[in-house]
C-alpha atoms as a PDB file:
ATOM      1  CA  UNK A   1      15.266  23.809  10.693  1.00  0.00           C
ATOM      2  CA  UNK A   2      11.916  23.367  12.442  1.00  0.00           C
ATOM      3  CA  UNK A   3      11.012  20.628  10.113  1.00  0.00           C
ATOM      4  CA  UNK A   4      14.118  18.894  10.677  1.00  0.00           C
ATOM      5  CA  UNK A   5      13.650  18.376  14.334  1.00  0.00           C
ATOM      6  CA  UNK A   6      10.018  17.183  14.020  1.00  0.00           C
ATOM      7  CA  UNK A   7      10.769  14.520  11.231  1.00  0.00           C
ATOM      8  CA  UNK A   8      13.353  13.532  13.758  1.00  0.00           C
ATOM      9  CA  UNK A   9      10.421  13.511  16.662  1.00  0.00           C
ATOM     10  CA  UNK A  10       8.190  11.605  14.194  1.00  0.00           C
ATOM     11  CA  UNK A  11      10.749   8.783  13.202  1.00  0.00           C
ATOM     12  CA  UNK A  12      11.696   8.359  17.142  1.00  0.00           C
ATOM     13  CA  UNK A  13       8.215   7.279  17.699  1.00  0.00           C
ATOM     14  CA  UNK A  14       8.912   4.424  15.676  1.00  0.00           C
ATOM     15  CA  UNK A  15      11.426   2.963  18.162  1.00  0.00           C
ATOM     16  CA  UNK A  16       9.728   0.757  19.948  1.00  0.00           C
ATOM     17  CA  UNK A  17       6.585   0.844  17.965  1.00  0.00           C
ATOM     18  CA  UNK A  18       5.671  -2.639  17.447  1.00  0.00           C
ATOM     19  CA  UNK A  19       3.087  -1.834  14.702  1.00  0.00           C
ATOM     20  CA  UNK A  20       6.282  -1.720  11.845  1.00  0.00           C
ATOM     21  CA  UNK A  21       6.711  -5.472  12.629  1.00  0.00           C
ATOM     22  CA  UNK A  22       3.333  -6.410  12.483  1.00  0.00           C
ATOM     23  CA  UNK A  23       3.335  -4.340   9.286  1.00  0.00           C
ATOM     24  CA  UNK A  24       6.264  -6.467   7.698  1.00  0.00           C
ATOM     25  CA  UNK A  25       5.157  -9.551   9.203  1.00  0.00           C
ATOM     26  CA  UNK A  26       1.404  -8.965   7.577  1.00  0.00           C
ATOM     27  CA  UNK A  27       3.188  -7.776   3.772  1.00  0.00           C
ATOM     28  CA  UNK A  28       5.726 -10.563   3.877  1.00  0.00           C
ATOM     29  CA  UNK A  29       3.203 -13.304   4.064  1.00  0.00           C
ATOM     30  CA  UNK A  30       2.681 -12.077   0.606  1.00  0.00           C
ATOM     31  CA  UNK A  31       5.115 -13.889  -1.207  1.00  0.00           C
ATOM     32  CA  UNK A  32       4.813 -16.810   1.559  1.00  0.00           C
ATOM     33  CA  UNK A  33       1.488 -17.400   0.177  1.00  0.00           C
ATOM     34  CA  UNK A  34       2.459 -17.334  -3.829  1.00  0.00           C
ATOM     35  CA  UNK A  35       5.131 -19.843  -3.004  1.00  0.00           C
ATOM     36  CA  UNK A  36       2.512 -22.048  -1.632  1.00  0.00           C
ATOM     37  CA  UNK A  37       0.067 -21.986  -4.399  1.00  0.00           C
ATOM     38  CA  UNK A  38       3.004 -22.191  -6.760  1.00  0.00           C
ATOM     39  CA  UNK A  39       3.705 -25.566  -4.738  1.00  0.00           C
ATOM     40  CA  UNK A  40       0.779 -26.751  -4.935  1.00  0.00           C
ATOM     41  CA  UNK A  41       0.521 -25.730  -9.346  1.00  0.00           C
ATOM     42  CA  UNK A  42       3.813 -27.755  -9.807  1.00  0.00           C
ATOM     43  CA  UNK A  43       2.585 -30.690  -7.364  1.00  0.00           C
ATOM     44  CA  UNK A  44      -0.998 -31.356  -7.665  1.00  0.00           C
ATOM     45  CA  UNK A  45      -0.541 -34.581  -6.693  1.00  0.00           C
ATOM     46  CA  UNK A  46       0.794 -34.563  -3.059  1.00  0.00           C
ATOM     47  CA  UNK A  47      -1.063 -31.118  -2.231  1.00  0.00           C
ATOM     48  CA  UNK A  48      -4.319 -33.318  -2.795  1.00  0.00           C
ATOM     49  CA  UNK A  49      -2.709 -35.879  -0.587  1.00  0.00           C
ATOM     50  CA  UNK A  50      -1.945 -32.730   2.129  1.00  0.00           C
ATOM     51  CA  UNK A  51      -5.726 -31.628   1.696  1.00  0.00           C
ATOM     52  CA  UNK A  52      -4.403 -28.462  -0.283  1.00  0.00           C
ATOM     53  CA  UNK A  53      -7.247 -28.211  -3.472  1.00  0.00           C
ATOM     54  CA  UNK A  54      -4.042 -28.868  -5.884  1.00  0.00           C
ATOM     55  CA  UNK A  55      -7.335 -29.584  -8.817  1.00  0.00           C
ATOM     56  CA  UNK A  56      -9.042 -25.799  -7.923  1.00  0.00           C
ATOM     57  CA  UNK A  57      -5.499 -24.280  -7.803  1.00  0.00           C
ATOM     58  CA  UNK A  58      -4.842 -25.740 -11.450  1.00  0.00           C
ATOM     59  CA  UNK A  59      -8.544 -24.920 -12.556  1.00  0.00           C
ATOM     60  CA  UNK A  60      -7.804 -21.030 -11.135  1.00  0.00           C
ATOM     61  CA  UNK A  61      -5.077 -20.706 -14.147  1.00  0.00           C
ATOM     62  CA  UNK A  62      -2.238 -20.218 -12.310  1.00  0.00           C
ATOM     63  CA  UNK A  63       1.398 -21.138 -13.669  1.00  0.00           C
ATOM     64  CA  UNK A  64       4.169 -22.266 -11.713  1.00  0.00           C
ATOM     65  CA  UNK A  65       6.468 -19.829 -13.788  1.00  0.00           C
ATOM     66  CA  UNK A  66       8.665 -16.856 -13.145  1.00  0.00           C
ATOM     67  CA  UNK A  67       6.608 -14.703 -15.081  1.00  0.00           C
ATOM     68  CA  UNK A  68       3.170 -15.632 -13.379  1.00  0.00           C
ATOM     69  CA  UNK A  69       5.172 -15.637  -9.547  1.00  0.00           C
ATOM     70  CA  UNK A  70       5.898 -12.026 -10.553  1.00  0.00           C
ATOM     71  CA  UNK A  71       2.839 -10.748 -11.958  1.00  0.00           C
ATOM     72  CA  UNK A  72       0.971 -11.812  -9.062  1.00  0.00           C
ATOM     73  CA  UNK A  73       3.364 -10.322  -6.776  1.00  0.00           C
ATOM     74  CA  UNK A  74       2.634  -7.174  -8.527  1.00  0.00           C
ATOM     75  CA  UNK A  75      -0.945  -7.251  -8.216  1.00  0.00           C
ATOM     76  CA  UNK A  76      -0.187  -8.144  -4.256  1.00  0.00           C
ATOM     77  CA  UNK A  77       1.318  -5.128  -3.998  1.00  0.00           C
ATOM     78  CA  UNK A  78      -0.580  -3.044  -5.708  1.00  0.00           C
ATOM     79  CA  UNK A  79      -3.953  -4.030  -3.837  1.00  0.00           C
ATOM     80  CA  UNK A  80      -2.356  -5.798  -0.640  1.00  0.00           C
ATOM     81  CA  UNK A  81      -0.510  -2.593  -0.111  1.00  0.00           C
ATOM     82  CA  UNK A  82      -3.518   0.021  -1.252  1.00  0.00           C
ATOM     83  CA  UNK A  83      -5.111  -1.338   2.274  1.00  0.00           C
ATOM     84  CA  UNK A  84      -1.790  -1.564   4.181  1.00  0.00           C
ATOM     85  CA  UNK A  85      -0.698   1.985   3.718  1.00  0.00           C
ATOM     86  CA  UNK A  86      -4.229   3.122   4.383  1.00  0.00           C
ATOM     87  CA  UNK A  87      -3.405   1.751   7.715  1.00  0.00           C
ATOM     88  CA  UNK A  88       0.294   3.041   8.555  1.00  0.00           C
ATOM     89  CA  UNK A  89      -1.016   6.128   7.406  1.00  0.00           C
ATOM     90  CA  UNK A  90      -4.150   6.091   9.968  1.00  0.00           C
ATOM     91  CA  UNK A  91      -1.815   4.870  12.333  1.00  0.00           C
ATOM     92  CA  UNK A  92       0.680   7.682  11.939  1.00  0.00           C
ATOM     93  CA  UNK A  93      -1.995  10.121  11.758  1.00  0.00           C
ATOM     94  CA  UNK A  94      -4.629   8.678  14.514  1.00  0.00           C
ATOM     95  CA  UNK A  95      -2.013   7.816  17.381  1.00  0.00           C
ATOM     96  CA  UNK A  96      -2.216  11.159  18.322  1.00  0.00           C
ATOM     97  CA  UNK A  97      -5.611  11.001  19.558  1.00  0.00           C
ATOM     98  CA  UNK A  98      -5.808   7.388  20.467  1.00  0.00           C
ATOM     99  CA  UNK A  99      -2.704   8.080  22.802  1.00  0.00           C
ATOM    100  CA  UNK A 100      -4.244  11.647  23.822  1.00  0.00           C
ATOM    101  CA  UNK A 101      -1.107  13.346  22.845  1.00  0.00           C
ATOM    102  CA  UNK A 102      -2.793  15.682  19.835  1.00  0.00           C
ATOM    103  CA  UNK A 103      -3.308  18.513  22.625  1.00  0.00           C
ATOM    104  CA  UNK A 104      -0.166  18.089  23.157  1.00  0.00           C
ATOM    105  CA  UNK A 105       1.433  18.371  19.510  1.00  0.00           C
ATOM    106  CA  UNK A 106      -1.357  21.128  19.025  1.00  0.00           C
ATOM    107  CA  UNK A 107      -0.227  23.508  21.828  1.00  0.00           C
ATOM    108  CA  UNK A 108       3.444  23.449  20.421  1.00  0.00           C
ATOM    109  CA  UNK A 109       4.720  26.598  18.738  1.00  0.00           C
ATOM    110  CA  UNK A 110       5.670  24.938  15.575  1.00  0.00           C
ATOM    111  CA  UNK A 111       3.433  25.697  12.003  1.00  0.00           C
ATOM    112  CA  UNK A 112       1.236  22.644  12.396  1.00  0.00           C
ATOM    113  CA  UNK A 113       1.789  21.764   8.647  1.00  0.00           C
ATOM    114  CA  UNK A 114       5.208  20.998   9.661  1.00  0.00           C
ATOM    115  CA  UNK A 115       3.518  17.867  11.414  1.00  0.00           C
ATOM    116  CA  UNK A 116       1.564  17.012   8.407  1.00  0.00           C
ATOM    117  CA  UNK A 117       4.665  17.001   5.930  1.00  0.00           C
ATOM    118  CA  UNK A 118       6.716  14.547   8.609  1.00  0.00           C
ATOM    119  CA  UNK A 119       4.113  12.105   9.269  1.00  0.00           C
ATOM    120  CA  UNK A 120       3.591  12.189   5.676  1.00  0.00           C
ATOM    121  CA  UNK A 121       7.662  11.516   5.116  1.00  0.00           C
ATOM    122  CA  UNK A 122       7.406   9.080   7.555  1.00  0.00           C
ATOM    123  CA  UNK A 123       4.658   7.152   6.035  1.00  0.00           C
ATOM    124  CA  UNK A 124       6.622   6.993   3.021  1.00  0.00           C
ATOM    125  CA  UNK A 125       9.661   5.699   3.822  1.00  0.00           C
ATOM    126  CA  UNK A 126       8.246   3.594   5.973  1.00  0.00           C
ATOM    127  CA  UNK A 127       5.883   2.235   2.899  1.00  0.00           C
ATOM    128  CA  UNK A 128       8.860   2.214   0.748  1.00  0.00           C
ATOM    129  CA  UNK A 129      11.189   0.447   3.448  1.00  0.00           C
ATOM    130  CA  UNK A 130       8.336  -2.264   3.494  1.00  0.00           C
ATOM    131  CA  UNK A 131       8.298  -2.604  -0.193  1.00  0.00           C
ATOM    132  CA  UNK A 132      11.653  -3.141  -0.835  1.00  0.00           C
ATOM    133  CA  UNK A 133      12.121  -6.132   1.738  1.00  0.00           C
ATOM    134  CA  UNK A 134       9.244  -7.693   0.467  1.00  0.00           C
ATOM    135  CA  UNK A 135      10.593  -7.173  -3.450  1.00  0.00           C
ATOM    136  CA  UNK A 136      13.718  -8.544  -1.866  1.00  0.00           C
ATOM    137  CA  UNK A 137      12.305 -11.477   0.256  1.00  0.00           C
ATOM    138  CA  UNK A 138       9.737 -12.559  -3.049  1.00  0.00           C
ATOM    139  CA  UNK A 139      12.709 -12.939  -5.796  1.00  0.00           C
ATOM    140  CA  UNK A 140      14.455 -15.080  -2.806  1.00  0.00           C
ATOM    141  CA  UNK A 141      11.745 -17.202  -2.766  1.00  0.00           C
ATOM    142  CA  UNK A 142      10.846 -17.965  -6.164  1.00  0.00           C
ATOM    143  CA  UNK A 143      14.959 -18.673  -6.773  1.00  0.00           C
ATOM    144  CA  UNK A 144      14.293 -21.052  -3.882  1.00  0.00           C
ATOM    145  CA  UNK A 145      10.897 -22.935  -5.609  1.00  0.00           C
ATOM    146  CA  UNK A 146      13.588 -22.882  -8.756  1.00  0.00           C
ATOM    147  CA  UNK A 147      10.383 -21.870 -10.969  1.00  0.00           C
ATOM    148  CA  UNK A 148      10.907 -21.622 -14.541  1.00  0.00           C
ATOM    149  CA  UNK A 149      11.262 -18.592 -17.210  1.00  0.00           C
ATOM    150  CA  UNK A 150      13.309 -16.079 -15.398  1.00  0.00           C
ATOM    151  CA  UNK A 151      14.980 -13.308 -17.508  1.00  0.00           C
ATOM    152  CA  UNK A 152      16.520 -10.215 -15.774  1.00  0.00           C
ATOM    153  CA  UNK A 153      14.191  -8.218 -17.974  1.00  0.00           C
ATOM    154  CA  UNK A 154      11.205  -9.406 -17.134  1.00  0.00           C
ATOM    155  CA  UNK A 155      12.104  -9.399 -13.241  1.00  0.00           C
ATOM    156  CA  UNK A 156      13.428  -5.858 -13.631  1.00  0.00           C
ATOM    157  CA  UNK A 157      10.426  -4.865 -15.512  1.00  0.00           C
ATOM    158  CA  UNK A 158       7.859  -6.563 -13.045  1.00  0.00           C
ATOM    159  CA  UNK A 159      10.141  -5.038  -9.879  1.00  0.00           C
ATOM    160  CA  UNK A 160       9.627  -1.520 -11.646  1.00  0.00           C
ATOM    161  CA  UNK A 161       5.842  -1.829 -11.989  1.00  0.00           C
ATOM    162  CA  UNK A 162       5.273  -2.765  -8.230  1.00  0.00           C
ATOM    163  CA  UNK A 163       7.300   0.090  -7.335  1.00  0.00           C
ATOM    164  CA  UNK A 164       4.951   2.338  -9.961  1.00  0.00           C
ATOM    165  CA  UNK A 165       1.672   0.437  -8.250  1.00  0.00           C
ATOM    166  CA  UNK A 166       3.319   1.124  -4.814  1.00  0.00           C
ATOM    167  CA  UNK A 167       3.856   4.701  -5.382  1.00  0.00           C
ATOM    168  CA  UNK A 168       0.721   5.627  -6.747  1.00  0.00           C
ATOM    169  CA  UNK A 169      -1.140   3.897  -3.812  1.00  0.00           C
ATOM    170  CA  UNK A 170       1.230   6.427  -1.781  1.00  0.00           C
ATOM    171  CA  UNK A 171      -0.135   9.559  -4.066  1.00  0.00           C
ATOM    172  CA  UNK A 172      -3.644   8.711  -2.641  1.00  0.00           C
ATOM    173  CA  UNK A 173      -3.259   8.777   1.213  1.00  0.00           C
ATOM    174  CA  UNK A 174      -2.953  12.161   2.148  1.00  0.00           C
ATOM    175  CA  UNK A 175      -6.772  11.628   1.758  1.00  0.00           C
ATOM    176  CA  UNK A 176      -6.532   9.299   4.177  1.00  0.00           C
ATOM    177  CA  UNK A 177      -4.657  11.380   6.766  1.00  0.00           C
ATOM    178  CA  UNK A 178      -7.367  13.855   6.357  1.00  0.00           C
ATOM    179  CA  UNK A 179     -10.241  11.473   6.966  1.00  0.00           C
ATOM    180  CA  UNK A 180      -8.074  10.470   9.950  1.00  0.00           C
ATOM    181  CA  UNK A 181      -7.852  13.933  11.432  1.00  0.00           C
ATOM    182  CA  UNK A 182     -11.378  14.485  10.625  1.00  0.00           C
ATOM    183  CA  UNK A 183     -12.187  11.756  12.463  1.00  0.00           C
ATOM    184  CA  UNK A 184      -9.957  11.941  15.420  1.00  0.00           C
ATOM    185  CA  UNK A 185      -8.898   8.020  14.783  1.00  0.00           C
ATOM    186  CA  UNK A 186      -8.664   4.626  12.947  1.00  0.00           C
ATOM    187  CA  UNK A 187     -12.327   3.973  12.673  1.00  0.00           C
ATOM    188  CA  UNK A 188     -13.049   6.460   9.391  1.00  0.00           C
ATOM    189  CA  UNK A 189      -9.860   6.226   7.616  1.00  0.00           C
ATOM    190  CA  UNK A 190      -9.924   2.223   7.204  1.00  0.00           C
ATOM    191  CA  UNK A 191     -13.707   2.274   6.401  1.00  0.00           C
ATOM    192  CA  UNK A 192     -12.850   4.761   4.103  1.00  0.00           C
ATOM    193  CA  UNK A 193     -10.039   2.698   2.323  1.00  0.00           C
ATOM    194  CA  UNK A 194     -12.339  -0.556   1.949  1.00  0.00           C
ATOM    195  CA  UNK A 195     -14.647   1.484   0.398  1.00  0.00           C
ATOM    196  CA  UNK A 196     -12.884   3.306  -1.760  1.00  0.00           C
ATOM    197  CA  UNK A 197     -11.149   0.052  -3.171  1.00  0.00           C
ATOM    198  CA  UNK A 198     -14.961  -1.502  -3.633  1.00  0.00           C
ATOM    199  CA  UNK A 199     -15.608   1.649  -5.174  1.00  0.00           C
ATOM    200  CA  UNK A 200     -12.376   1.106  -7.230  1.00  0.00           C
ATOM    201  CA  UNK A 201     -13.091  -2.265  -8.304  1.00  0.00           C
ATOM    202  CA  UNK A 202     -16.711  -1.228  -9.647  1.00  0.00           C
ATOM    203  CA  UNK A 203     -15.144   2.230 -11.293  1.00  0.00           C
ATOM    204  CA  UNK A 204     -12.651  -0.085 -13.144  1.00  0.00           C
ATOM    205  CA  UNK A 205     -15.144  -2.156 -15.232  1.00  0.00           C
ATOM    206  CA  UNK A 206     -16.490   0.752 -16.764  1.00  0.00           C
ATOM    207  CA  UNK A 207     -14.845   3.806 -19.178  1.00  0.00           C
ATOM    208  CA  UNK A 208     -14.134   5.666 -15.692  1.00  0.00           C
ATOM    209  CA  UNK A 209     -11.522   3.537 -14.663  1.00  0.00           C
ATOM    210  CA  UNK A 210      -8.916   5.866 -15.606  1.00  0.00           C
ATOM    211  CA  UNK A 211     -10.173   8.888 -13.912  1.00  0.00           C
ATOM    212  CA  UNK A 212     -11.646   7.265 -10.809  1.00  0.00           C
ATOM    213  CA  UNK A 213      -8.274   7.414  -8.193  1.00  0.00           C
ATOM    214  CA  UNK A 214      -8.907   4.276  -6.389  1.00  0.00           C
ATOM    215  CA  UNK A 215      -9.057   2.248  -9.844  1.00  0.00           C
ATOM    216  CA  UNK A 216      -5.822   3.188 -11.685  1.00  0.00           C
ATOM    217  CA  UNK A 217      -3.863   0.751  -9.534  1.00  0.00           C
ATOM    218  CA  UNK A 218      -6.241  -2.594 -10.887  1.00  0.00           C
ATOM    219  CA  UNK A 219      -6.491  -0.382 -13.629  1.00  0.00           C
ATOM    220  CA  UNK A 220      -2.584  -0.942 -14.015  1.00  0.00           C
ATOM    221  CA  UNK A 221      -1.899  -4.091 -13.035  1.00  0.00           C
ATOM    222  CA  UNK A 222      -4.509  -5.867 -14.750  1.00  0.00           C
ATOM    223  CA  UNK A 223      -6.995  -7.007 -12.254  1.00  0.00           C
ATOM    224  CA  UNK A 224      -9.942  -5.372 -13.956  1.00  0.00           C
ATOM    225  CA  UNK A 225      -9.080  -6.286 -17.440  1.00  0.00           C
ATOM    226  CA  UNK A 226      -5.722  -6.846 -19.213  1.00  0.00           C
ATOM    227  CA  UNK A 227      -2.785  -4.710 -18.014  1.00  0.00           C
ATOM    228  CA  UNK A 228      -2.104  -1.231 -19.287  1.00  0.00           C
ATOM    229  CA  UNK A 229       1.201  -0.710 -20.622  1.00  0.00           C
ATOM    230  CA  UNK A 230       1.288   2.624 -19.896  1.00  0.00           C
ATOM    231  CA  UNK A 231      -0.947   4.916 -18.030  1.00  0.00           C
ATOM    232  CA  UNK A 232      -2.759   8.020 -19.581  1.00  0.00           C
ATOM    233  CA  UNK A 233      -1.522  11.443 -18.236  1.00  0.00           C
ATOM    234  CA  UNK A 234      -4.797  11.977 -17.201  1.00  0.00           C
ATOM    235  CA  UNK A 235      -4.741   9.422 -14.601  1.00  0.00           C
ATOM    236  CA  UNK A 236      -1.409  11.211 -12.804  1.00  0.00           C
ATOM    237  CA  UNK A 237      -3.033  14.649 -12.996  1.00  0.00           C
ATOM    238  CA  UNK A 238      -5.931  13.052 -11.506  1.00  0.00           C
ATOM    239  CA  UNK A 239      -3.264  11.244  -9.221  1.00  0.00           C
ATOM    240  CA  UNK A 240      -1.472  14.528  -8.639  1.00  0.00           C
ATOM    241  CA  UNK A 241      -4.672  16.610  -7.654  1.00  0.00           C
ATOM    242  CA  UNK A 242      -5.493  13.983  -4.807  1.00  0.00           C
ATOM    243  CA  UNK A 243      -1.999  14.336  -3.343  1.00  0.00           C
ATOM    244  CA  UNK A 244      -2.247  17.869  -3.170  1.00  0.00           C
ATOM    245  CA  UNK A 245      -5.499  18.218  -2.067  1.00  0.00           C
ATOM    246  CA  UNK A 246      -5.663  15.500   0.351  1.00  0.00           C
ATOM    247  CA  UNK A 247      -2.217  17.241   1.484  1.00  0.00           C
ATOM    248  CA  UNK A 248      -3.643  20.647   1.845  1.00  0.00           C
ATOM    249  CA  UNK A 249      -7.149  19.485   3.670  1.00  0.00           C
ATOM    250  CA  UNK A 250      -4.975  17.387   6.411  1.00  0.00           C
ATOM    251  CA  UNK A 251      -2.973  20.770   6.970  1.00  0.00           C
ATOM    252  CA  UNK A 252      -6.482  23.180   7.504  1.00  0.00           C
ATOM    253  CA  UNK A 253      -7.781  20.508   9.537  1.00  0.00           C
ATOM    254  CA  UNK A 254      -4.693  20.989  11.907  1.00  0.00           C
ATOM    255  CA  UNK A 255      -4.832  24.079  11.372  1.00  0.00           C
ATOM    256  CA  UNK A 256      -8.126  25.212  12.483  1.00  0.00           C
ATOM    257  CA  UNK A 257      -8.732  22.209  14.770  1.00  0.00           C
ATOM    258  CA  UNK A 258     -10.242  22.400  17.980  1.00  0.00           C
ATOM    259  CA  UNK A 259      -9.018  19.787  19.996  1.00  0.00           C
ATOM    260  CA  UNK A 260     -11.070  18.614  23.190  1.00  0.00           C
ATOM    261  CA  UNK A 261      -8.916  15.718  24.738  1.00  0.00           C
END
């Protein structure tokens, strides 16, 4: 099948890309830094002695507890990752003009939506290869801290909702890859995620939180209020409408682009 052979292209381009290290290397300091400040919660003492601000890190409200360790984590990769995948996505997307090889993939004779689907598969697993060691590497380290309160509920039940926060941020970045073609690189698609997630944070104080794409993620995960436990079905129509229509704009733009490299 055609789209067999360039999901196969796409993935070989990964190779020697360096950029999925730097990726992993940027997400795993995630957990990294909640060990630390869950250090410095359980030992105010000698993190003042280190120069660490052990009294503002008890002042912020933070526990030294299973259940904290993971709630943060979830809210790390809910945001944290919102902004990440922007970027594998603009990177996926906007190599082909930064390397001058779109005239290249343009002039093939394969349906160019065929190249929007694969970079789009690619960005996912990619996203949810990412997710998954860093899941993995966080409930090594907090067994390591030996914090208190684990259950296997709870941990099973916090792993599920980062997955949930994970995939939605997914559902919104065929935008993304639009803005990125558009554009013709990775200027406009990451000025266009740090907006949006401004834009997100603002959206979610208000009654529009749940209808405003970039603010069902704090939405969920409670950093503009308390957490939701579940999300209305409005918010995954509104969910599902982005997906499809960032999905279908990327595949016109490809479609009827003119490209001048």
């Amino acid at each position: 099948m055609m789209f067999t052979s360039v999901l196969a292209t796409e993935f070989l381009k990964l190779r020697r890309c360096k950029v999925t290290w730097f990726t992993f290397a940027g997400l795993s300091m995630g957990p990294l830094g909640l060990a630390l400040f869950m250090w410095i919660v359980r030992e105010p003492g000698r993190a003042a002695q280190l120069g660490l601000l052990g009294t503002k890190a008890n002042l912020s409200g933070l526990e030294a507890t299973w259940p904290a360790y993971l709630s943060t984590l979830t809210l790390l990769v809910g945001i944290g990752g919102m902004l990440l995948l922007s970027f594998i996505v603009a990177y996926v997307f906007g190599r082909e003009y930064t390397e001058v090889t779109a005239k290249n993939m343009l002039a093939l004779p394969v349906a160019r939506h065929w190249f929007v689907m694969a970079k789009l598969v690619v960005a996912a697993v990619w996203w949810l290869v990412l997710t998954v060691a860093v899941l993995a590497e966080a409930m090594v380290v907090g067994f390591a801290l030996s914090l208190p309160g684990f259950s296997a509920t709870m941990a099973i039940g916090a792993v599920g909702n980062a997955l949930v926060a994970a995939g939605i941020s997914y559902l919104l970045v065929p935008v993304v890859a639009w803005i990125t073609t558009a554009g013709r690189g990775y200027m406009p698609p990451l000025g266009f995620a740090i907006a949006m997630m401004a834009l997100g944070n603002i959206f979610g104080k208000t009654g529009w939180a749940e209808w405003f794409p970039w603010s069902i993620v704090p939405l969920m995960i409670g950093m503009v209020g308390n957490p939701v436990e579940s999300l209305p079905a409005g918010s995954f129509v509104v969910l599902g409408f982005m997906f499809v229509a960032g999905t279908a704009a990327t595949i016109l733009q490809l479609r009827y682009a003119d490209n001048a490299q």
